[in-house]
Protein backbone atom coordinates (compact mmCIF):
# COMPACT_ATOMS: atom_id res chain seq x y z
CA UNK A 1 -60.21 54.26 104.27
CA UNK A 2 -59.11 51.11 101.89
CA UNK A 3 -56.96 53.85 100.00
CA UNK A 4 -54.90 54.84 102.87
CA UNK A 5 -54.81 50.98 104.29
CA UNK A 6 -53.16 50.15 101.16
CA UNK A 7 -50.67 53.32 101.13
CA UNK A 8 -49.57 52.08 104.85
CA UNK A 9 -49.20 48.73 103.92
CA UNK A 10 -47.36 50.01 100.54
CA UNK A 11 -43.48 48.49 100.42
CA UNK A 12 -42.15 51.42 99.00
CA UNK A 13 -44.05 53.75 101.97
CA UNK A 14 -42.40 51.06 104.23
CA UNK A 15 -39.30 51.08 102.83
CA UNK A 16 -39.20 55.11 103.48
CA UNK A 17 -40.29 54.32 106.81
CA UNK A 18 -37.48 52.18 107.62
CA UNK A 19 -34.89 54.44 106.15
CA UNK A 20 -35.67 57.70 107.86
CA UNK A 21 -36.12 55.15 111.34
CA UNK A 22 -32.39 53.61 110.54
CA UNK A 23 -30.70 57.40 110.10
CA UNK A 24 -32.57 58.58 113.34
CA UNK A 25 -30.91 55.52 114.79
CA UNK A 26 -27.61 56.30 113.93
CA UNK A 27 -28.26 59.66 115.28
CA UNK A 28 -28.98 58.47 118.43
CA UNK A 29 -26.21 56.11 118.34
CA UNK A 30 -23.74 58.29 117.92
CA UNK A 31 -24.97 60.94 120.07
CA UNK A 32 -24.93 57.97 122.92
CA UNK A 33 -21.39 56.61 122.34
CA UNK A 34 -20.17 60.57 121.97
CA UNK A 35 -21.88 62.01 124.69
CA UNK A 36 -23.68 60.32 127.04
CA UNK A 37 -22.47 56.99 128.04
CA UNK A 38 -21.27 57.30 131.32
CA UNK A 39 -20.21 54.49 134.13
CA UNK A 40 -22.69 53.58 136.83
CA UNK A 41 -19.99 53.36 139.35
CA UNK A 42 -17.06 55.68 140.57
CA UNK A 43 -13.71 54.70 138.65
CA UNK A 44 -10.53 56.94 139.32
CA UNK A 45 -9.19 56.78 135.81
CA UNK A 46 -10.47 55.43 132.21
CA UNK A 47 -8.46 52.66 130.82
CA UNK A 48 -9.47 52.98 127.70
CA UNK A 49 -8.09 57.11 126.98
CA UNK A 50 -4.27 57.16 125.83
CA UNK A 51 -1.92 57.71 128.38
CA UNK A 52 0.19 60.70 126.91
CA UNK A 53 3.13 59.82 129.25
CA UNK A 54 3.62 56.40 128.01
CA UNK A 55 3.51 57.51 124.35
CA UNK A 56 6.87 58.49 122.64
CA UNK A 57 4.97 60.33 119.90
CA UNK A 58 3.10 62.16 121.82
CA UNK A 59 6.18 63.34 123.29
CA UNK A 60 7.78 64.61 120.36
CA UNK A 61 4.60 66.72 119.59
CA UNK A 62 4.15 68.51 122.92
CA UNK A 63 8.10 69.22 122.48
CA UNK A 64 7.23 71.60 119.55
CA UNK A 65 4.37 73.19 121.73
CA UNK A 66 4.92 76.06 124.08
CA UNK A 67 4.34 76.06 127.51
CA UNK A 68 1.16 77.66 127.36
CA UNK A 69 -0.73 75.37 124.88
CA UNK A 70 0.97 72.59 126.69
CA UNK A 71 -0.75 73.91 129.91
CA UNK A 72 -4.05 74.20 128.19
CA UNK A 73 -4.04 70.86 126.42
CA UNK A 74 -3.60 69.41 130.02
CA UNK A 75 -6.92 71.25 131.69
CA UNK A 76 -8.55 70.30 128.25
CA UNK A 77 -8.11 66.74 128.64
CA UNK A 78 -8.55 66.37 132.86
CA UNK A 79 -11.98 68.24 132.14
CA UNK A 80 -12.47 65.58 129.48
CA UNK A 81 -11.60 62.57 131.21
CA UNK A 82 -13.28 64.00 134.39
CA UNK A 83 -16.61 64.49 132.64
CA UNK A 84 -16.58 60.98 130.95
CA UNK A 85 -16.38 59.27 133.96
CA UNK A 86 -19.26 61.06 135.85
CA UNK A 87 -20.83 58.62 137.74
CA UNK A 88 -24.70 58.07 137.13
CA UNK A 89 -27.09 56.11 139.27
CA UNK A 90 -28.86 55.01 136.40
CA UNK A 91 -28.37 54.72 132.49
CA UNK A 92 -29.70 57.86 130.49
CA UNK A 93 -32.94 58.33 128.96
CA UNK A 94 -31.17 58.38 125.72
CA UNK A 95 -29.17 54.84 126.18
CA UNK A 96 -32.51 53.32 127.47
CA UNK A 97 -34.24 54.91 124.10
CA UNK A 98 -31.42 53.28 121.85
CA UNK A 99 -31.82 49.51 124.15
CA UNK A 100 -35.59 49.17 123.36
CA UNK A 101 -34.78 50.01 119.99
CA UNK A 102 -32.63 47.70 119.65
CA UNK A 103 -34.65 44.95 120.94
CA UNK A 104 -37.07 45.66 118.90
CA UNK A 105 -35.12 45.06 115.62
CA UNK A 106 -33.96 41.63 117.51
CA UNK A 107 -37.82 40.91 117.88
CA UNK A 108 -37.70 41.91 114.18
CA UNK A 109 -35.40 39.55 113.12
CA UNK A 110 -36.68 36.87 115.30
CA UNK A 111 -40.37 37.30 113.71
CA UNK A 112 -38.39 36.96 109.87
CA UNK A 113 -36.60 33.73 111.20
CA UNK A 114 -39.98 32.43 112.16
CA UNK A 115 -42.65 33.34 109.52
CA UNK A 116 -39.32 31.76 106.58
CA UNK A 117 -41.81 28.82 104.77
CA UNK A 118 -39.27 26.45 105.64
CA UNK A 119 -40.13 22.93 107.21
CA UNK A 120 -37.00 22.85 109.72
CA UNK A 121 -35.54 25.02 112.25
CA UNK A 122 -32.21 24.02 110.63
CA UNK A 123 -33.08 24.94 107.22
CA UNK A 124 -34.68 28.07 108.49
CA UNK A 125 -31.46 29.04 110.26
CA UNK A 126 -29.52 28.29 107.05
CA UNK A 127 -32.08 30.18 104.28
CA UNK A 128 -31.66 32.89 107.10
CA UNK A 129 -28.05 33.22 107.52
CA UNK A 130 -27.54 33.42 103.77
CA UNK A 131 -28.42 37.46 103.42
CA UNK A 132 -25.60 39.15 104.02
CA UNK A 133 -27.44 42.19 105.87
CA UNK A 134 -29.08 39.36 108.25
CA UNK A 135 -25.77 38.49 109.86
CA UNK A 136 -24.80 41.75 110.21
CA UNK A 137 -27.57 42.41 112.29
CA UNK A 138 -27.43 39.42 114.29
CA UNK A 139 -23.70 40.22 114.85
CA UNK A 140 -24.32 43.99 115.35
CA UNK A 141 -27.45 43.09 118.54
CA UNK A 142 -25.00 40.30 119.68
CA UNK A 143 -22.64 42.88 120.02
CA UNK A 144 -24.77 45.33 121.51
CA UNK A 145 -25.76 42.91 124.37
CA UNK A 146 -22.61 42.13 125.04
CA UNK A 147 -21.63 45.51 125.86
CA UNK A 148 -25.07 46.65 127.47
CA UNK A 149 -23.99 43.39 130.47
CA UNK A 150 -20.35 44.77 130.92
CA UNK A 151 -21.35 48.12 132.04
CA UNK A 152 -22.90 47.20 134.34
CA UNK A 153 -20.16 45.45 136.05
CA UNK A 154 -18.58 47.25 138.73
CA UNK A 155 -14.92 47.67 136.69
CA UNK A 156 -13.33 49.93 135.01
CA UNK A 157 -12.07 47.48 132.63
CA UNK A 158 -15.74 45.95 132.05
CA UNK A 159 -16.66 50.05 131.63
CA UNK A 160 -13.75 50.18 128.52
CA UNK A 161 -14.67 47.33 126.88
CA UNK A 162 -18.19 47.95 126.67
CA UNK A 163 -17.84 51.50 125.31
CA UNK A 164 -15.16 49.52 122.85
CA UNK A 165 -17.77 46.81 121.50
CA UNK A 166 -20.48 49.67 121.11
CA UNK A 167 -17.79 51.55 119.36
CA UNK A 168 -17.36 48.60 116.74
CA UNK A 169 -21.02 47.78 117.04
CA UNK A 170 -21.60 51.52 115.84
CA UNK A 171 -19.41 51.18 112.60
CA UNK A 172 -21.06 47.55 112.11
CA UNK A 173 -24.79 49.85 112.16
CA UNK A 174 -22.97 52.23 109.64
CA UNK A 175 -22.18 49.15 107.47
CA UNK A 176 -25.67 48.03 107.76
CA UNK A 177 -27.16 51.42 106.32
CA UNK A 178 -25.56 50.29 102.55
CA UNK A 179 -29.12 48.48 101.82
CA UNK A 180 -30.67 51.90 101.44
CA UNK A 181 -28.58 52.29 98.47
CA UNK A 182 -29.88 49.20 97.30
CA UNK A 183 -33.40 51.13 95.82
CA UNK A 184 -31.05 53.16 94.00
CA UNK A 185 -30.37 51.93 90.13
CA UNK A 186 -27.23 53.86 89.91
CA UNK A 187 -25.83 52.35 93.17
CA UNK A 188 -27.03 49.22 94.19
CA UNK A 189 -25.54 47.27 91.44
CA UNK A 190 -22.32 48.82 92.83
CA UNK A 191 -23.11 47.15 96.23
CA UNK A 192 -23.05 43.58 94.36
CA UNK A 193 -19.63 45.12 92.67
CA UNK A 194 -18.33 45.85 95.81
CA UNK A 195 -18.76 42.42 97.43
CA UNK A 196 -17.28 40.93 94.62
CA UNK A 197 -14.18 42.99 94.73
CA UNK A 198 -14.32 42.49 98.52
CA UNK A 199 -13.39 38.68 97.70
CA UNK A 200 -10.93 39.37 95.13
CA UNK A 201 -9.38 41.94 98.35
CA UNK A 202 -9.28 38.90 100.80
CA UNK A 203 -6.64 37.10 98.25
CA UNK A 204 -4.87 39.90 97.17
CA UNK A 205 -4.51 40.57 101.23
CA UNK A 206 -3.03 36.72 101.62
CA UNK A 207 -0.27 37.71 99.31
CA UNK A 208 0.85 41.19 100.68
CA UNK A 209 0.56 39.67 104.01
CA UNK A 210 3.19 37.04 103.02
CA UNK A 211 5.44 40.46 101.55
CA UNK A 212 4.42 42.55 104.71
CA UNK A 213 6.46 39.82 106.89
CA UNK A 214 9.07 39.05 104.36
CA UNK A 215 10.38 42.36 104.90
CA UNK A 216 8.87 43.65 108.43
CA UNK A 217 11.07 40.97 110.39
CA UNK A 218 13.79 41.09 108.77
CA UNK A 219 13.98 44.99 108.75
CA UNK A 220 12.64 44.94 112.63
CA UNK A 221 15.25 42.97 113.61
CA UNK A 222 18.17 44.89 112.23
CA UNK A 223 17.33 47.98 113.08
CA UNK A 224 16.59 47.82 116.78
CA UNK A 225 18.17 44.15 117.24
CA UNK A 226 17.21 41.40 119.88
CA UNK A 227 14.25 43.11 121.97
CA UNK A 228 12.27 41.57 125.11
CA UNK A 229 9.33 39.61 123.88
CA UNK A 230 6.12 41.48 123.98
CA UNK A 231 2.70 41.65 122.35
CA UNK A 232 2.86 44.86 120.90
CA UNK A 233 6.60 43.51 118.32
CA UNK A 234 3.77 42.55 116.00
CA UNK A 235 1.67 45.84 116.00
CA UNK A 236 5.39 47.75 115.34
CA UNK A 237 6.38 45.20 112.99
CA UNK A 238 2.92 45.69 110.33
CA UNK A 239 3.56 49.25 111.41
CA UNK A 240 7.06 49.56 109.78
CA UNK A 241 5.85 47.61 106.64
CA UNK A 242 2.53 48.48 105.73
CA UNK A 243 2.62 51.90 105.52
CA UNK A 244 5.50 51.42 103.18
CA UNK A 245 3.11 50.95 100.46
CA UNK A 246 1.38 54.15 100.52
CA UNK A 247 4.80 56.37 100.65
CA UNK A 248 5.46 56.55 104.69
CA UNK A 249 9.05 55.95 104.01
CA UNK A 250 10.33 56.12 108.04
CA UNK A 251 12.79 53.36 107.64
CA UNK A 252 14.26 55.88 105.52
CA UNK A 253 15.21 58.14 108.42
CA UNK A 254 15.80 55.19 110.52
CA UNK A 255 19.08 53.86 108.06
CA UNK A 256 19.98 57.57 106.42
CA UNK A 257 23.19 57.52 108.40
CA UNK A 258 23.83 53.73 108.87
CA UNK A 259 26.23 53.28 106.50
CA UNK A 260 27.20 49.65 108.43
CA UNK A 261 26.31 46.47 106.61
CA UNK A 262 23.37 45.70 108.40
CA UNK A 263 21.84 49.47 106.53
CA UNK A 264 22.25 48.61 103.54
CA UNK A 265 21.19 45.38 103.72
CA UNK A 266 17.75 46.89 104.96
CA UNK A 267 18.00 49.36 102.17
CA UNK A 268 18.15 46.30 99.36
CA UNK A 269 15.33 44.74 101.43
CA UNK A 270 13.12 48.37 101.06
CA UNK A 271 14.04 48.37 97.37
CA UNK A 272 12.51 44.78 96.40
CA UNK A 273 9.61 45.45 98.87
CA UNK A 274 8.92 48.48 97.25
CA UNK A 275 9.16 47.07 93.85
CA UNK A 276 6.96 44.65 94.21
CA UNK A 277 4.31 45.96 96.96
CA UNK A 278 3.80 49.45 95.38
CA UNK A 279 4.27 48.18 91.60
CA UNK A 280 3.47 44.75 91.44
CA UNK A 281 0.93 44.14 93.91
CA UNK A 282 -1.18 47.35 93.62
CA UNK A 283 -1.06 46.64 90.10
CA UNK A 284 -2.29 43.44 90.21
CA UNK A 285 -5.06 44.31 92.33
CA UNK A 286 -6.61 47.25 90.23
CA UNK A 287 -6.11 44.73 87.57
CA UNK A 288 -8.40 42.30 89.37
CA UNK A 289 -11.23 45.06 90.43
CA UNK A 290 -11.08 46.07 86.59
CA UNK A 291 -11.95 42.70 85.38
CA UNK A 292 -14.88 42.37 88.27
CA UNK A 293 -16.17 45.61 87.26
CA UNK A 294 -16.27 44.81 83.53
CA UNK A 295 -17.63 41.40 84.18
CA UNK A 296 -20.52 42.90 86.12
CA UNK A 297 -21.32 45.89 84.56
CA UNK A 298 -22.82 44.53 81.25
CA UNK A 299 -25.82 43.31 83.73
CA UNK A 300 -26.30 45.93 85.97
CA UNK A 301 -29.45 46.58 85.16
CA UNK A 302 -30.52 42.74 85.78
CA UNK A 303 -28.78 42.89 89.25
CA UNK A 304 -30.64 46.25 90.01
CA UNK A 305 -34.01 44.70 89.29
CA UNK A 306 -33.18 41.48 90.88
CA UNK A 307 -32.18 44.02 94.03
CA UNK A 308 -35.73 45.52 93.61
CA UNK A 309 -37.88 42.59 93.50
CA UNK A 310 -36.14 40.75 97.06
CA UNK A 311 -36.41 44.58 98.63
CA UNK A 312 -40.10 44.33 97.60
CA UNK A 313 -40.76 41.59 98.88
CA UNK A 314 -38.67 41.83 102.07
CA UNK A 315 -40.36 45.06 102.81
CA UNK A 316 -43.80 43.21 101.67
CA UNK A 317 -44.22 40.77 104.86
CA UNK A 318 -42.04 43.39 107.33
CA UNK A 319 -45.06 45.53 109.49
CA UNK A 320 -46.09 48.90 108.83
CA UNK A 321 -44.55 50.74 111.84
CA UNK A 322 -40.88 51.34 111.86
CA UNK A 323 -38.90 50.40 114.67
CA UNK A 324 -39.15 51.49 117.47
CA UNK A 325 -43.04 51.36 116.67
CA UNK A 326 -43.15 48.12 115.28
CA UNK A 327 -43.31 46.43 118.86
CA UNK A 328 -46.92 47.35 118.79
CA UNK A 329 -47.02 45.64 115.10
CA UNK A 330 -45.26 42.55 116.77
CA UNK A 331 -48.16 42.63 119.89
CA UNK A 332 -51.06 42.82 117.40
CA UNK A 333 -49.79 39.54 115.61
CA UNK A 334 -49.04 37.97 118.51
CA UNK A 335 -52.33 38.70 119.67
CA UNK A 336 -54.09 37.69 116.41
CA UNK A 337 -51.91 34.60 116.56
CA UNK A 338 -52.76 33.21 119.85
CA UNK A 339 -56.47 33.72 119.35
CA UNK A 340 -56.96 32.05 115.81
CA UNK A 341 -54.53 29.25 117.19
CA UNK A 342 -55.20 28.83 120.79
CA UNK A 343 -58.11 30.11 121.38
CA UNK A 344 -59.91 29.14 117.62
CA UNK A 345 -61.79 32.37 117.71
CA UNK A 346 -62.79 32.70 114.41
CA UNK A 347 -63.03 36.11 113.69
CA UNK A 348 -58.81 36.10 114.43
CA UNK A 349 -58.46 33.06 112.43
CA UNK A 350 -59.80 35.32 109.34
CA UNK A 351 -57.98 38.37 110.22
CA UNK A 352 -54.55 35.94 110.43
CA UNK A 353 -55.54 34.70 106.62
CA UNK A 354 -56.20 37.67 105.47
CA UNK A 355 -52.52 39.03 106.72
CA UNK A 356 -50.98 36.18 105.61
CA UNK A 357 -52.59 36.88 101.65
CA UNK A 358 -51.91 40.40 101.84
CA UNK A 359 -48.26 39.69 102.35
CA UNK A 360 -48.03 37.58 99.38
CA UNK A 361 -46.80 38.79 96.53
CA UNK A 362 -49.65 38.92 93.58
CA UNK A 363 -49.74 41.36 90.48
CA UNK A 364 -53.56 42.25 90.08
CA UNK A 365 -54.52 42.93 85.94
CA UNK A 366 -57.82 42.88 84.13
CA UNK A 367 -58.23 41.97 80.54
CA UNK A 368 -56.65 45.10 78.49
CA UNK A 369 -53.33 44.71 80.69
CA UNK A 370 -53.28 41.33 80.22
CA UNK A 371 -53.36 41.57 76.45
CA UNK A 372 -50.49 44.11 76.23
CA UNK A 373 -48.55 41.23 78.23
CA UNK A 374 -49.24 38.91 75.77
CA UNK A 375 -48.28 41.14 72.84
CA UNK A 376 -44.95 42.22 74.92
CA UNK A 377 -44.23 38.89 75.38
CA UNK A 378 -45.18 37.22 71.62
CA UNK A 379 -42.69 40.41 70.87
CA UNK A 380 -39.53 39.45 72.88
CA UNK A 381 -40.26 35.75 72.34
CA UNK A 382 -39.56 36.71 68.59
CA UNK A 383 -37.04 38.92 68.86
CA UNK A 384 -35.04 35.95 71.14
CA UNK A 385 -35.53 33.74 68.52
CA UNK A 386 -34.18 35.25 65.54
CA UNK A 387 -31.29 36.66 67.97
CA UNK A 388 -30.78 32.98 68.60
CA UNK A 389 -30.75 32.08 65.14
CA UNK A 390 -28.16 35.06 64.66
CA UNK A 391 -25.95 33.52 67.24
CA UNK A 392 -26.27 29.84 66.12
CA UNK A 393 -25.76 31.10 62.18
CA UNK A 394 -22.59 33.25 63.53
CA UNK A 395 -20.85 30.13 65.33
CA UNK A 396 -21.28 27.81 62.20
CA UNK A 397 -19.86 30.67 60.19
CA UNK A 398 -17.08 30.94 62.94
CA UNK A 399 -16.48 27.28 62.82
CA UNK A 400 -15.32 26.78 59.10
CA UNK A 401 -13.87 30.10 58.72
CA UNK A 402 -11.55 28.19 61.63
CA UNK A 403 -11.57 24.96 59.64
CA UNK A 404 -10.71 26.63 56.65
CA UNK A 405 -7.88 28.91 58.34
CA UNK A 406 -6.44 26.32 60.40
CA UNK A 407 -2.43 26.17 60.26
CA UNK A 408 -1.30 22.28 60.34
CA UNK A 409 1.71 21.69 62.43
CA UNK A 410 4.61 19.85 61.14
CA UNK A 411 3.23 16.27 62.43
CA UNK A 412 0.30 16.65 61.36
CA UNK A 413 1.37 16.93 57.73
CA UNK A 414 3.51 14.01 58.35
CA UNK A 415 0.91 11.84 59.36
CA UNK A 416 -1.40 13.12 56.80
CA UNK A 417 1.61 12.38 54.12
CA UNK A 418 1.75 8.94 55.86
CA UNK A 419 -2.05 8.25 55.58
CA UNK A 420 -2.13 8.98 51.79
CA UNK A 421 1.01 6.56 51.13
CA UNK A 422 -0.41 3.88 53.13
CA UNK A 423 -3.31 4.63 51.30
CA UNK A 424 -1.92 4.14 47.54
CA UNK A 425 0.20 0.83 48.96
CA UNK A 426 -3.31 -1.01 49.51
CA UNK A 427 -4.55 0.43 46.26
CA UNK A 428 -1.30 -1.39 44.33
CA UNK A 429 -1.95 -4.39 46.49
CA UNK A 430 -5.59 -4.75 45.28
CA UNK A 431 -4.38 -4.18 41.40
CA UNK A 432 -2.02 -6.92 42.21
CA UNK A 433 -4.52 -9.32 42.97
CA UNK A 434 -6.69 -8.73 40.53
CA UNK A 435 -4.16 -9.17 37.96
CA UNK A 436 -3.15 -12.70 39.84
CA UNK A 437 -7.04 -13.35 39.21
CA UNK A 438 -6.63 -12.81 35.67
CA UNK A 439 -3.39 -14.69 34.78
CA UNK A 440 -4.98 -17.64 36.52
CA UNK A 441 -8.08 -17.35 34.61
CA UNK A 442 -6.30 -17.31 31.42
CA UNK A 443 -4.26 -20.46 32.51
CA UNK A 444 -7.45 -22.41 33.60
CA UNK A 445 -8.68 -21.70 29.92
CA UNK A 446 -5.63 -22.68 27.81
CA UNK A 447 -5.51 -25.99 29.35
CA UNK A 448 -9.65 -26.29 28.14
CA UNK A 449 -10.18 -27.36 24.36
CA UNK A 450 -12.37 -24.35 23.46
CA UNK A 451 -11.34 -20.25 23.97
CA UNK A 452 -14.79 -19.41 25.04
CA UNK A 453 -14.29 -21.63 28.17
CA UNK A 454 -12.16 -18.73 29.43
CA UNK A 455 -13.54 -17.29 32.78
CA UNK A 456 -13.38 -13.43 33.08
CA UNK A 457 -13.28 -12.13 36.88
CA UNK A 458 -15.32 -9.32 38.18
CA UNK A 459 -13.83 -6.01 37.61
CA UNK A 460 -12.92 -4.46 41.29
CA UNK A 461 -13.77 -1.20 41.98
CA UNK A 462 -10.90 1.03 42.75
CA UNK A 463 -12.11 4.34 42.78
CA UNK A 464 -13.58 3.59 46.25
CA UNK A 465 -10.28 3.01 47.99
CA UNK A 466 -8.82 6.21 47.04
């Protein structure tokens, strides 16, 4: 019984748990947002489906189309839109299914926020907020909320924008699946990569932005001229200039016959866009993911370990049950926790301690593994050191192979040159004075009776002033 206690409460058994929950969530998901999501009230028409008669495109498609597809495509899409907005008394068993889910994983995340060893709610909200998969899933239920209250407002509107959030809120879910990978060696260092080159992304997106309107307004403006203002000239303007990078020429076809001054003044404009978008830009940017790839790859396998040892203990302190299930984990500690609080029972007192200890983490080793430690250790301590030494050897040699190899500019040599004269002036200075000692020791002695009167000076040392 202790065996299979500690293969439940096993991270790695947990983590499995929680990845084959999350895919059967997205299953459900999707199958909710595809197929059955329907309005609790009776609406006429859905806002949120294209209207074909409003869109030029669309137009020029069913143009090419013969009357018969035309005439199916029509049923197809009343039978659509006539299913989709069914109107149900109640939601379905599978959109009730995917809400308690979801509350669960905000019960979840409200249970990590509270058991964080943090002494403020402040500081608990800020060591919380800093994992990147934490505000996704505080985003994604926020979301989800959001959109369960607006259907059930009694408008269509309220009905579009709720299957819209869920929509995002779907994708956002999608995102949030990328932590599975994180188990992986092979692939969750490339997670940390991607984040990385995600950053370098939001700068290079400053600059094509600034390039994207550069030639977008200008180009808008001359080929369809002074327009009533409206909300969607932006949406037409990003459209005429962004796919330009990736080869939709259309402003092509637009000025192919304009031969007027205003068309090939648009034509110069595509030219330098093109130039520097497609070859500059996109240049620029692989350049920056290259250097962010080579700057992380050397310690991949650092970052993969690091990865290992937070999803460890993450999945340490999370319960056993995946969600849905782990409501009844979340009623069990409740229960433990008012009792051994509240109520002091003891017996729940000791069953809260020993949860809290088991969801520390502790390595258990007896004596043998212990000594292997210490050998691996003495082992890499030693091989650091003379590595260090290596390194430290390898600079000093560095250094004077620079001293010795340095090239002198001009002014330095000139001051050097200046230094040495300056150098040999004091030098005839000194002699000078010393020879002024002499000649006046020599004239103090004449003028005494005796030769052996004659003082001789100290010799100065010159040698030292060279």
């Amino acid at each position: 019984m202790k065996n299979v206690f500690m293969f439940v409460h096993a991270p790695c058994v947990k983590y499995l748990y929680t990845v084959y929950s999350h895919v059967i969530f997205l299953m459900l998901f999707s199958y909710v947002i595809l197929c059955d999501f329907f309005p609790l009230y009776e609406f006429e028409s859905d806002g949120c489906l294209p209207n074909t008669e409003k869109n030029s495109h669309s137009k020029r498609l069913l143009n090419n189309i013969n009357k018969d597809s035309m005439l199916n495509l029509t049923i197809n899409e009343d039978i659509s839109s006539k299913f989709g907005l069914q109107q149900h008394n109640r939601p379905t068993i599978s959109e009730i299914i995917l809400t308690i889910w979801i509350y669960t994983l905000l019960c979840e995340g409200i249970r990590q926020l509270i058991s964080m060893e943090v002494p403020s709610i402040y500081r608990k909200l800020g060591a919380y907020f800093t994992i990147f998969w934490n505000k996704l899933d505080v985003l994604a239920i926020f979301l989800f909320f959001i959109a369960f209250i607006l259907r059930f407002l009694p408008m269509s509107q309220c009905f579009c924008a709720a299957r819209i959030i869920l929509a995002l809120d779907l994708s956002i879910w999608y995102i949030r699946g990328l932590e599975i990978f994180s188990a992986v060696k092979r692939l969750g260092p490339k997670l940390v990569m991607i984040g990385e080159m995600a950053q370098d992304l939001k700068f290079f997106m400053l600059m094509l932005t600034v390039f994207l309107l550069a030639f977008g307004v200008p180009t808008y403006s001359l080929i369809f001229g002074v327009q009533k203002f409206s909300w969607h000239i932006p949406r037409v303007i990003l459209n005429v200039a962004y796919w330009q990078v990736f080869g939709e020429l259309e402003v092509l076809d637009d000025i192919e016959k304009n031969y007027e001054i205003s068309g090939y003044v648009v034509f110069i404009l595509l030219i330098a866009y093109m130039t520097v978008a497609s070859v500059l830009l996109i240049n620029l940017l692989i350049a920056m993911f290259s250097h962010t790839l080579d700057r992380l790859h050397a310690d991949t396998d650092c970052i993969w370990k690091f990865q290992r040892y937070s999803l460890v203990c993450h999945h340490l302190t999370r319960p056993s049950l995946p969600p849905p299930l782990i409501i009844f984990s979340h009623i069990h500690r409740l229960m433990i926790y008012v009792f051994s609080r509240i109520f002091k029972r003891k017996w729940f007192y000791t069953k809260n301690i020993e949860r809290k200890n088991r969801e520390k983490f502790k390595i258990i080793i007896n004596e043998m593994l212990t000594k292997k430690i210490e050998a691996i250790e003495d082992a890499l301590g030693n091989e650091v050191y003379l590595f260090s030494l290596k390194i430290d050897r390898k600079q000093i040699d560095y250094q004077n192979d620079f001293n010795e190899e340095r090239v002198y500019s001009s002014q330095e040599i000139i001051l050097n040159k200046v230094k040495t004269l300056e150098r040999q002036i004091q030098v005839i200075q000194h002699r000078q004075d010393d020879m002024f000692q002499y000649l006046q020791c020599l004239m103090n002695g004449m003028k005494k009776i005796g030769g052996d009167d004659i003082e001789i000076p100290k010799q100065c040392s010159i040698d030292c002033l060279l």
